[in-house]
C-alpha atoms as a PDB file:
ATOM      1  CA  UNK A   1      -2.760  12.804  -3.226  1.00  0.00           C
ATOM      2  CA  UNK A   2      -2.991  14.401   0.099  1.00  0.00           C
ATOM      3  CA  UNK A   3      -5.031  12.868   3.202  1.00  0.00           C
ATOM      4  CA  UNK A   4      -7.066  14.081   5.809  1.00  0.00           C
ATOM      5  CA  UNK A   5      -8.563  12.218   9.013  1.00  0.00           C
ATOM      6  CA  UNK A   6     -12.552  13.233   9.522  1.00  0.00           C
ATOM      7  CA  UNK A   7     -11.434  14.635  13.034  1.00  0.00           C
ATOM      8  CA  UNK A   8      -8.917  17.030  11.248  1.00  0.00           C
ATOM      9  CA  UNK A   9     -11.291  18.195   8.583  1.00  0.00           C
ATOM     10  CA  UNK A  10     -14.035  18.568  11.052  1.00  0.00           C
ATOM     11  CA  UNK A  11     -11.386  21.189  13.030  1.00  0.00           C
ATOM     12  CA  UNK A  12     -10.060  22.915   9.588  1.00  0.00           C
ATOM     13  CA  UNK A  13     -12.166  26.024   8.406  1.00  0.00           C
ATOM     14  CA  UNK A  14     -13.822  24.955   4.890  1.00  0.00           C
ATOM     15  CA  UNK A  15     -11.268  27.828   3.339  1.00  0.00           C
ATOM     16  CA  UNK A  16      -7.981  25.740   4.463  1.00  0.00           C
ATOM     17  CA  UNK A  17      -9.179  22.398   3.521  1.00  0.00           C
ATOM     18  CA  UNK A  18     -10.834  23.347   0.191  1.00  0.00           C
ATOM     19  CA  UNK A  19      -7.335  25.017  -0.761  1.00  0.00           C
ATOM     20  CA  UNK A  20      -5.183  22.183   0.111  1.00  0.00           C
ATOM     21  CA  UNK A  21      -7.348  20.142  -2.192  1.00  0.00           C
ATOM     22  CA  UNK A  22      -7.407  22.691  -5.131  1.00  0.00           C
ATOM     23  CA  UNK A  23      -4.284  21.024  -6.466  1.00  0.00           C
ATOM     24  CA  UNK A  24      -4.541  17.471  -5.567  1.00  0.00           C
ATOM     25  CA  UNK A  25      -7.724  15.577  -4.537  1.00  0.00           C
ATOM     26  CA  UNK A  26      -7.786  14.909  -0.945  1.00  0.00           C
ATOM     27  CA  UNK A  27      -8.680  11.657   0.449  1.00  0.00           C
ATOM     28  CA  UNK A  28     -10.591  11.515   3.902  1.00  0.00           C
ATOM     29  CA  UNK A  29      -9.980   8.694   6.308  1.00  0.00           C
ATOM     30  CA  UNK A  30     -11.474   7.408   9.541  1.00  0.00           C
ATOM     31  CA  UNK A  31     -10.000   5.360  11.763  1.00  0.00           C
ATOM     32  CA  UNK A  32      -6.848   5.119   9.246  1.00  0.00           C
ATOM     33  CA  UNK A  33      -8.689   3.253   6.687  1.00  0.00           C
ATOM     34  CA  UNK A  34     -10.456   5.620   3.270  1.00  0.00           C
ATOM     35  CA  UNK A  35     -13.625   6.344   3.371  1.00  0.00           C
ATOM     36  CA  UNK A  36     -13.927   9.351   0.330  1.00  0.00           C
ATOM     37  CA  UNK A  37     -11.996  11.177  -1.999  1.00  0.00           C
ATOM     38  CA  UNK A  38     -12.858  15.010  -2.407  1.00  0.00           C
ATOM     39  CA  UNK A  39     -11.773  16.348  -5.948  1.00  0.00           C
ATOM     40  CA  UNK A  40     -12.417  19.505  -7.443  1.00  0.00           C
ATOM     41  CA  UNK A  41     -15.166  19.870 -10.476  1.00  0.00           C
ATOM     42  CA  UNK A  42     -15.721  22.529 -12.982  1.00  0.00           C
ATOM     43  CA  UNK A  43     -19.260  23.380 -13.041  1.00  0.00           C
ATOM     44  CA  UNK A  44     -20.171  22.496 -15.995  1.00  0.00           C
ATOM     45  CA  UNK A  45     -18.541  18.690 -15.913  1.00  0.00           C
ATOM     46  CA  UNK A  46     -20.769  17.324 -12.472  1.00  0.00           C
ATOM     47  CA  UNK A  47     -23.359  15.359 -14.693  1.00  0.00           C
ATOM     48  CA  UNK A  48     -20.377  13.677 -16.461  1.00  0.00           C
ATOM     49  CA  UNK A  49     -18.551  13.190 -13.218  1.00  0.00           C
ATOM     50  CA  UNK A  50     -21.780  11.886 -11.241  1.00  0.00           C
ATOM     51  CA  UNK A  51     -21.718   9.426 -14.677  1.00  0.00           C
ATOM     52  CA  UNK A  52     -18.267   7.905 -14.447  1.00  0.00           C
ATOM     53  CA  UNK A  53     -18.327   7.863 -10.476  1.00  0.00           C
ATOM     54  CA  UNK A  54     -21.160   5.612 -10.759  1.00  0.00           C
ATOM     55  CA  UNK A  55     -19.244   3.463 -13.804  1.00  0.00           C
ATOM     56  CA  UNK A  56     -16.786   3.180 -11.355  1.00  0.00           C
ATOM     57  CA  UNK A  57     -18.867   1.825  -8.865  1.00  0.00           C
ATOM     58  CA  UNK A  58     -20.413  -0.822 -10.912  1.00  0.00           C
ATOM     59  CA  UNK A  59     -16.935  -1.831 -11.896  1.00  0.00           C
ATOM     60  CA  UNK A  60     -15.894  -1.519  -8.464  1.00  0.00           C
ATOM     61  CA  UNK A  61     -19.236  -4.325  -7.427  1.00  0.00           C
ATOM     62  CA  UNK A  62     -18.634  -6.657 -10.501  1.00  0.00           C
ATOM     63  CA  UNK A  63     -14.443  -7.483  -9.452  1.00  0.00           C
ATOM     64  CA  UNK A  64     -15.872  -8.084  -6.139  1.00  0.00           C
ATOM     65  CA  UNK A  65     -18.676  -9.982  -7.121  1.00  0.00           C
ATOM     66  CA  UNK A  66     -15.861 -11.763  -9.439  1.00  0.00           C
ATOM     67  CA  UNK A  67     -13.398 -12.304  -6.090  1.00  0.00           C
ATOM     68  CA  UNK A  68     -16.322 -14.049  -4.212  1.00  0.00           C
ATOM     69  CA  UNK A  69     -16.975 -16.715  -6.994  1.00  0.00           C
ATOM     70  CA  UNK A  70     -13.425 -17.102  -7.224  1.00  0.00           C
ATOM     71  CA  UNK A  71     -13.287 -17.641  -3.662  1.00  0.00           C
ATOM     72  CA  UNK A  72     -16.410 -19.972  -3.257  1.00  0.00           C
ATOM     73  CA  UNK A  73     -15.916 -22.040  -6.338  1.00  0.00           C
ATOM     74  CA  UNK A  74     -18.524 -20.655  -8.588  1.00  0.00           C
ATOM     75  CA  UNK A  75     -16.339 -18.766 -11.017  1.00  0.00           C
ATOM     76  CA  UNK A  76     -16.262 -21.987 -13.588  1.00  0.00           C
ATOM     77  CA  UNK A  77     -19.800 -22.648 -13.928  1.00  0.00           C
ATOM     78  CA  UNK A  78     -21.056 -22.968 -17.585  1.00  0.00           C
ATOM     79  CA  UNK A  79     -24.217 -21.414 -18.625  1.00  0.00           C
ATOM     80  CA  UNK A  80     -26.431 -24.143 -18.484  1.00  0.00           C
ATOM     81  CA  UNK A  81     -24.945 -25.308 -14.742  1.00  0.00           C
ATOM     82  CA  UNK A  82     -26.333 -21.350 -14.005  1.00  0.00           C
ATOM     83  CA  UNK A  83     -29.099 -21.758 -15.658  1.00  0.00           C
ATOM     84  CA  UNK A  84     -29.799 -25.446 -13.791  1.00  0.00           C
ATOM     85  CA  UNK A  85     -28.966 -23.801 -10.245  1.00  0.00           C
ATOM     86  CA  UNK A  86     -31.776 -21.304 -10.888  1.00  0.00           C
ATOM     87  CA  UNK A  87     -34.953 -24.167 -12.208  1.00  0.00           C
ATOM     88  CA  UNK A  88     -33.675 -25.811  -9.294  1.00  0.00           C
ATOM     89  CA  UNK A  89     -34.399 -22.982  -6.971  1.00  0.00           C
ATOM     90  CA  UNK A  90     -37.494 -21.849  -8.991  1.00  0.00           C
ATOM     91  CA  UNK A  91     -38.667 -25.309  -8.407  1.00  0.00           C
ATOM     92  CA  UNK A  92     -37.801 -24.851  -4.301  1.00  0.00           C
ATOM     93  CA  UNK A  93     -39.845 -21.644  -4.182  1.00  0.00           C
ATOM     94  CA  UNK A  94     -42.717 -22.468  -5.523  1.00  0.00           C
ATOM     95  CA  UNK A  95     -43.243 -25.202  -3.615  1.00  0.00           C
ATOM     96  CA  UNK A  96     -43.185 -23.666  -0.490  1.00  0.00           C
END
């Protein structure tokens, strides 16, 4: 996978970058961390690609939403803890 700063692609024509990524995809960075990946796609498979970038996305959200439960202690709750937590802040809402 090659990789590309924003300030470099900015300065390469859309020719030379496009053809150093029509082997590999190309992933752009700012500031050294990643910020995108630019891939080729045949015509006729966008739809299907928009469909699993967005899978991947939701996957992406629920591990972190997993990694902050972990981290603040809510990963173990039971169903009816969850389901006490939100009566209790039902309860708190309507009372204001």
């Amino acid at each position: 996978m090659s990789t590309i700063s924003i300030s470099e692609l900015k300065k390469k024509p859309a020719k030379q970058w496009l053809k150093s990524a029509s082997n590999d995809d190309l992933v752009i960075t700012s500031k050294g961390q990643p910020v995108a990946v630019l891939m080729r796609i045949a015509a006729a498979s966008v739809e299907s690609t928009r469909a699993l970038v967005r899978s991947v996305r939701a996957l992406q959200a629920q591990t972190a939403l997993l990694k902050a439960a972990a981290a603040n202690g809510t990963a173990g709750l039971s169903m009816s803890d969850i389901d006490a937590e939100v009566a209790a802040t039902r309860r708190t809402r309507r009372q204001k």
